[in-house]
Structure formats: structure tokens, C-alpha cells
Protein backbone atom coordinates (compact mmCIF):
# COMPACT_ATOMS: atom_id res chain seq x y z
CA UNK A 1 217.25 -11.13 51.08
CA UNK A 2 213.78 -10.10 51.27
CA UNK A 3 211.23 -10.71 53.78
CA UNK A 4 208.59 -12.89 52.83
CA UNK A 5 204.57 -13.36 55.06
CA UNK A 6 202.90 -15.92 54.13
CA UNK A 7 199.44 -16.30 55.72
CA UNK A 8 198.05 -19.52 56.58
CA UNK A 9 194.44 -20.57 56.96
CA UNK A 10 193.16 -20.10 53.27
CA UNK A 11 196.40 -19.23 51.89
CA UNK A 12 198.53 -22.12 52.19
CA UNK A 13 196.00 -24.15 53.01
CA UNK A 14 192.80 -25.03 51.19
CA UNK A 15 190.59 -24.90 54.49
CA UNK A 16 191.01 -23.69 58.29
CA UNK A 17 193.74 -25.95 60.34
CA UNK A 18 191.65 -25.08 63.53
CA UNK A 19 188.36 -26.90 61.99
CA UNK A 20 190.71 -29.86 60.14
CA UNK A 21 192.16 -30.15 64.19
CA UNK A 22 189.17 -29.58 65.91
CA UNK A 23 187.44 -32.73 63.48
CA UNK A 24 190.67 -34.57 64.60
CA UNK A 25 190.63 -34.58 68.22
CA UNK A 26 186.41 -35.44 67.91
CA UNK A 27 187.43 -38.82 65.69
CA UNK A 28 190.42 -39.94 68.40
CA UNK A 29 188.06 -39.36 70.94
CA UNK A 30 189.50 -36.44 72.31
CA UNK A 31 186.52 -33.40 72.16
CA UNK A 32 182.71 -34.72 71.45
CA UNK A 33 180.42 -33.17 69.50
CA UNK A 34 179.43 -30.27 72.16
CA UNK A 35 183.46 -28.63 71.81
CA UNK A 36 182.81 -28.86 67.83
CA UNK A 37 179.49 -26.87 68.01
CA UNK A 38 180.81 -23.42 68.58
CA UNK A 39 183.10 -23.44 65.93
CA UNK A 40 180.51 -22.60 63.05
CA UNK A 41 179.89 -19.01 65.14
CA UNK A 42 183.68 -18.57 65.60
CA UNK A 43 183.89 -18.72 61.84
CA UNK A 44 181.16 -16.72 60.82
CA UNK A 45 182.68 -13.77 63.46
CA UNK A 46 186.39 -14.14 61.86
CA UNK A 47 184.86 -13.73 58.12
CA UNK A 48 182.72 -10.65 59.34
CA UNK A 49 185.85 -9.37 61.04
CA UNK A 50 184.45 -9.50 64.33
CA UNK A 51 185.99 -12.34 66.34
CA UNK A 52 186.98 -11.79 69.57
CA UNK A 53 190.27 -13.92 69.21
CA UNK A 54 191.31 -14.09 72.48
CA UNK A 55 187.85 -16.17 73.00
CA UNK A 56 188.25 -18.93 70.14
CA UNK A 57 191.89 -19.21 71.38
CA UNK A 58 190.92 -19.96 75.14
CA UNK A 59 188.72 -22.27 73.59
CA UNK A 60 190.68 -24.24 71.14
CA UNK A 61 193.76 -25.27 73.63
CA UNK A 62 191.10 -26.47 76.17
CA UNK A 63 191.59 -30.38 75.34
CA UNK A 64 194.62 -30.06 75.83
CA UNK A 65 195.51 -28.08 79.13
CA UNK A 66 198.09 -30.04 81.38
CA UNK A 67 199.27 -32.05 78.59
CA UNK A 68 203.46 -31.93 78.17
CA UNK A 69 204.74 -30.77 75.02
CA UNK A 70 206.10 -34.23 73.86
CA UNK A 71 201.67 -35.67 74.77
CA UNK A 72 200.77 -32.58 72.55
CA UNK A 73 203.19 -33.39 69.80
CA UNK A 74 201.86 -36.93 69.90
CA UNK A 75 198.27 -36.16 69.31
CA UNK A 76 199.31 -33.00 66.84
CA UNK A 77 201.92 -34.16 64.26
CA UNK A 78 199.44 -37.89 63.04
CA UNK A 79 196.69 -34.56 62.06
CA UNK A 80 199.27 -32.51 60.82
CA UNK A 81 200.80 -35.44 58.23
CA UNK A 82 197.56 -37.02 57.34
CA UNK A 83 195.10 -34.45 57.10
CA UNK A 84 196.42 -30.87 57.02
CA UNK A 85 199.43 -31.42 54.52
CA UNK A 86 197.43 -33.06 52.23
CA UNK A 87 195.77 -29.53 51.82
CA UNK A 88 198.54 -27.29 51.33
CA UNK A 89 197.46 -25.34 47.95
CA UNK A 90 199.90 -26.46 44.81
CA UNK A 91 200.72 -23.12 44.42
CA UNK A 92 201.41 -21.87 47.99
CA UNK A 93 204.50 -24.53 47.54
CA UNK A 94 205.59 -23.29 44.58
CA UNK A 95 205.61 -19.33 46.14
CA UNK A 96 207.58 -21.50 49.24
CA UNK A 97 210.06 -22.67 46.79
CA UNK A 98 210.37 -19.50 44.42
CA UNK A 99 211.25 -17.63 47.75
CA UNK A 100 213.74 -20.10 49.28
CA UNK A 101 215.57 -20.03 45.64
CA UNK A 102 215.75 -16.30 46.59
CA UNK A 103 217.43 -16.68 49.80
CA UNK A 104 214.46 -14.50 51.30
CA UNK A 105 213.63 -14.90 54.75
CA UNK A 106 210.13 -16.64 55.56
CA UNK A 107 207.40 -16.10 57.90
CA UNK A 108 204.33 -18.21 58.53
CA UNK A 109 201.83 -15.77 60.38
CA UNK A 110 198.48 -17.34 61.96
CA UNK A 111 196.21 -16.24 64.50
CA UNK A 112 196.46 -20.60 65.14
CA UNK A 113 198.09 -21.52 68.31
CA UNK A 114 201.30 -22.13 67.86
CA UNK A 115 201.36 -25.93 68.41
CA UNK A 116 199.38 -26.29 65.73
CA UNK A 117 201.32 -23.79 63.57
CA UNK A 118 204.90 -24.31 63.95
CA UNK A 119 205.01 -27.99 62.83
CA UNK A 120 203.21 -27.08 59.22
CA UNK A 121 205.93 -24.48 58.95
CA UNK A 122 208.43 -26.97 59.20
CA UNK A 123 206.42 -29.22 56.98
CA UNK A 124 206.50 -26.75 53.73
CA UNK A 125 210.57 -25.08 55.05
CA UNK A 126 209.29 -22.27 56.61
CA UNK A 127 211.73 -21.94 59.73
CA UNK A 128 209.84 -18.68 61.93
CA UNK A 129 206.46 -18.64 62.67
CA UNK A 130 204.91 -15.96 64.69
CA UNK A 131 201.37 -17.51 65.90
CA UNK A 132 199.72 -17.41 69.19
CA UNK A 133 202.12 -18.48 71.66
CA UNK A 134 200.68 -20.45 74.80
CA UNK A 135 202.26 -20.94 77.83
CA UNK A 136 203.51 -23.94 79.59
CA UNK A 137 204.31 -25.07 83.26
CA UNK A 138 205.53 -27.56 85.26
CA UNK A 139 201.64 -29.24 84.82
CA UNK A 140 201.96 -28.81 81.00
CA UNK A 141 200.29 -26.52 78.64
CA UNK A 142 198.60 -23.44 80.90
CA UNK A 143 196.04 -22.64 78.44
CA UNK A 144 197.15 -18.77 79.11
CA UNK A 145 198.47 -16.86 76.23
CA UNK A 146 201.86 -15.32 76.70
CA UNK A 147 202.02 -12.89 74.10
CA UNK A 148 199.62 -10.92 72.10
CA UNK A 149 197.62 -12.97 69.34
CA UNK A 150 199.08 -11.95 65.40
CA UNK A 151 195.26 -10.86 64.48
CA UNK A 152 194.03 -7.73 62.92
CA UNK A 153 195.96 -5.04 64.50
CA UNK A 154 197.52 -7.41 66.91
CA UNK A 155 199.30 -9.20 63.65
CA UNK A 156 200.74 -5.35 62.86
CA UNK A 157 202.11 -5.40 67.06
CA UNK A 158 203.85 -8.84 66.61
CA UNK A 159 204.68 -8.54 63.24
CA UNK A 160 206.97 -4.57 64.29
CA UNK A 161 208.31 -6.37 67.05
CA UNK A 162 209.55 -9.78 65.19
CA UNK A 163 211.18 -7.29 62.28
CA UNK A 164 213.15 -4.99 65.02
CA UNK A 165 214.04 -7.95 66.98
CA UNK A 166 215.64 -9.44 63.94
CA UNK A 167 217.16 -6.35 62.34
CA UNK A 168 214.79 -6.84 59.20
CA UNK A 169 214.48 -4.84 56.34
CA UNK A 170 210.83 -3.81 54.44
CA UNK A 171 212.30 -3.30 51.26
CA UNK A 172 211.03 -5.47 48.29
CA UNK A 173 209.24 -7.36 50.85
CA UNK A 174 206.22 -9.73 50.35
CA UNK A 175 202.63 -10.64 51.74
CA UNK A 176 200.27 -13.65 50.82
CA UNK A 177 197.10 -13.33 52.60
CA UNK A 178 193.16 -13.86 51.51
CA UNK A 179 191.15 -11.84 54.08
CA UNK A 180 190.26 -8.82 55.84
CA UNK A 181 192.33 -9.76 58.42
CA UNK A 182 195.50 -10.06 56.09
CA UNK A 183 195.05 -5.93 56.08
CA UNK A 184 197.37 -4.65 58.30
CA UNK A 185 199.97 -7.05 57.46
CA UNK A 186 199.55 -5.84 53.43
CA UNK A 187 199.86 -2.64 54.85
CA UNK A 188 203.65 -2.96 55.81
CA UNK A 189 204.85 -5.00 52.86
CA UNK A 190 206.04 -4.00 49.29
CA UNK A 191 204.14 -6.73 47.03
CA UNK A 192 200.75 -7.73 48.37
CA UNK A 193 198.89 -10.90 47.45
CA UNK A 194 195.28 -11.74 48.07
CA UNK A 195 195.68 -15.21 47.37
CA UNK A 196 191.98 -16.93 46.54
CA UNK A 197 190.66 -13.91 48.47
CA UNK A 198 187.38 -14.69 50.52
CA UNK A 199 184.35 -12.37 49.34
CA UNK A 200 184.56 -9.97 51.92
CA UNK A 201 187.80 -9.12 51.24
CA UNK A 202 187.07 -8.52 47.83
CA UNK A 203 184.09 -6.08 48.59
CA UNK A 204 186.59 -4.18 50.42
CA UNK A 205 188.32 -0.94 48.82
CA UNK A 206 191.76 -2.35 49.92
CA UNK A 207 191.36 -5.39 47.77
CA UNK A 208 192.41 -3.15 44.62
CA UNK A 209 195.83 -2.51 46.11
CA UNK A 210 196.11 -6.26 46.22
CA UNK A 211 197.78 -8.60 43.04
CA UNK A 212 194.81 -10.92 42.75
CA UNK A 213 196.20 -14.61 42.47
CA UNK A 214 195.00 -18.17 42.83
CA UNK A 215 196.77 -21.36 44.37
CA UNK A 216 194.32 -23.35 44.24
């Protein structure tokens, strides 16, 4: 049994889940036009390698502070089935599948809120999911992170701490990500795959240490 990382925004899915969601909540009425705006800049930071995650993240779950987990699954899972499913990447099932024939154990890792990331794990069979984790209490959802977001070298911190918590082994293990911040996670894996890599990533020297592949 091997352990298998499977990135998520532009690896499994042909887009962002945080833009698809954002869209969402503006057409049911949830967010107007104003919570959209920033979103552009948030992108153009991540893709430079410069987002300050911690920001976009206290950002995103703002709609829904105070909202119980069962009002957040209500307004999440309709999104989830009829727009971001539909854009899981042919291939990134068939890497799902060849992996699950294996026995190997799976990992959907996302800077996305967890809310958002857990139930397209379950969607494609991938039962662990280390995303960012926010808080609830007895108001529902606190808006305040309770663990460190899996980003750039914080995706390294969550990622040594998921593997020793589980008794994991490196060996023969796998990564599927498609940008610079996919780097440090590449970095601890056996077989790396920049899946439809973005252009930065393939300006970068690390990029040759990658298997090149396309889902899409």
C-alpha cells in the first residue's frame, strides 16, 4: 500500500472550486457582486506564488459564519453535484481508480476550506482529506482556522504530521499536482506528477523533476 496526493484545484478539477463556489453562492443570492470582486487579485497572487492564504481563507468562509454544519451542507453539496463534479478531469478519475485497484491509501490535499473539500473527496472515493480546517461553535461555523492551512510550506507541516499520525510509509509513494505550490509536497513523494502544469510552474527548474502528464 502506497501513499497516494492528489492535488485538487487544477488537478482533479478543470478550474478552481473556490471561484465555481464563490459564482454559486452570487446566483442563490448568497454573496453580490462586491464579495466576487476580490477574487481575480486572490488568483493572480496564488499563480505568482504570493498569496497570503490565511487572507483569501478569512475571506471565503465569510457568507457563511454562524451557519450549522447541516445549513452549510445544504447550500454546499447542490454546487458540489451540479457544478464542480461535472469538472473533475477524465483522467484524474482514472489515476483515482488505478490507485484504489492498488489498495494505496489516498489523500486529497487543498489549500480549500474543508467544507468545500471533503465532500468532492467523497464524490471521486477519496476517504482523507487534509484541507483548511475551520472551526465551529455552539453559533456555527467561527470563521477561525484551527489548524495551519496545507499551502506552500504549510502543505509540507500538515502533510509530516498526517503521515506520523497515521504510521505512513514514503516508499513508492505518489504526487499529482500542477503548480508552484504543489513543490513541497513533490518534494516528499517518490513519483511526481505535474498534471496540466500552469506556466509558471513550467518556467520553474523543478518542473524537470516532474513526469509531465495531461488529464484533461
Amino acid at each position: 500500500m502506497a501513499l497516494a496526493l492528489f492535488d485538487m484545484d487544477g488537478t482533479l478539477i478543470d478550474g478552481d472550486t473556490n471561484n465555481i463556489f464563490f459564482h454559486y453562492m452570487q446566483d442563490i443570492g448568497l454573496v453580490d457582486e462586491d464579495f466576487v470582486k476580490p477574487l481575480k487579485y486572490f488568483h493572480y497572487l496564488y499563480f505568482k506564488g504570493e498569496l497570503k492564504i490565511e487572507d483569501f481563507v478569512n475571506h471565503s468562509v465569510k457568507p457563511l459564519i454562524g451557519k450549522s454544519p447541516q445549513e452549510i451542507e445544504d447550500i454546499v453539496m447542490p454546487c458540489i453535484k451540479e457544478r464542480i463534479v461535472p469538472k473533475l478531469k477524465k483522467g484524474a478519475l482514472e489515476a483515482i481508480e488505478f490507485h484504489r485497484h492498488r489498495k494505496d491509501y489516498l489523500v486529497l490535499v487543498s489549500a480549500t476550506v474543508d467544507y468545500l473539500a471533503r465532500p468532492l473527496a467523497q464524490a471521486v472515493g477519496i476517504s482523507d482529506v487534509i484541507a483548511s480546517p475551520i472551526g465551529f461553535d455552539e453559533h456555527g461555523l467561527t470563521g477561525r482556522l484551527t489548524d495551519t492551512v496545507p499551502y506552500q510550506e504549510g502543505k509540507r507541516e500538515r502533510l509530516l504530521k498526517f503521515i506520523e499520525q497515521h504510521n505512513i510509509s514514503l516508499d513508492d509513494s505518489y504526487g499529482y499536482g500542477d503548480s508552484l505550490n504543489d513543490i513541497q509536497m513533490f518534494e516528499m513523494v517518490e513519483h511526481k506528477y505535474a498534471v496540466d502544469a500552469d506556466e509558471r510552474f513550467k518556467e520553474h527548474p523543478f518542473y524537470e523533476r516532474t513526469r509531465h502528464v495531461s488529464w484533461l
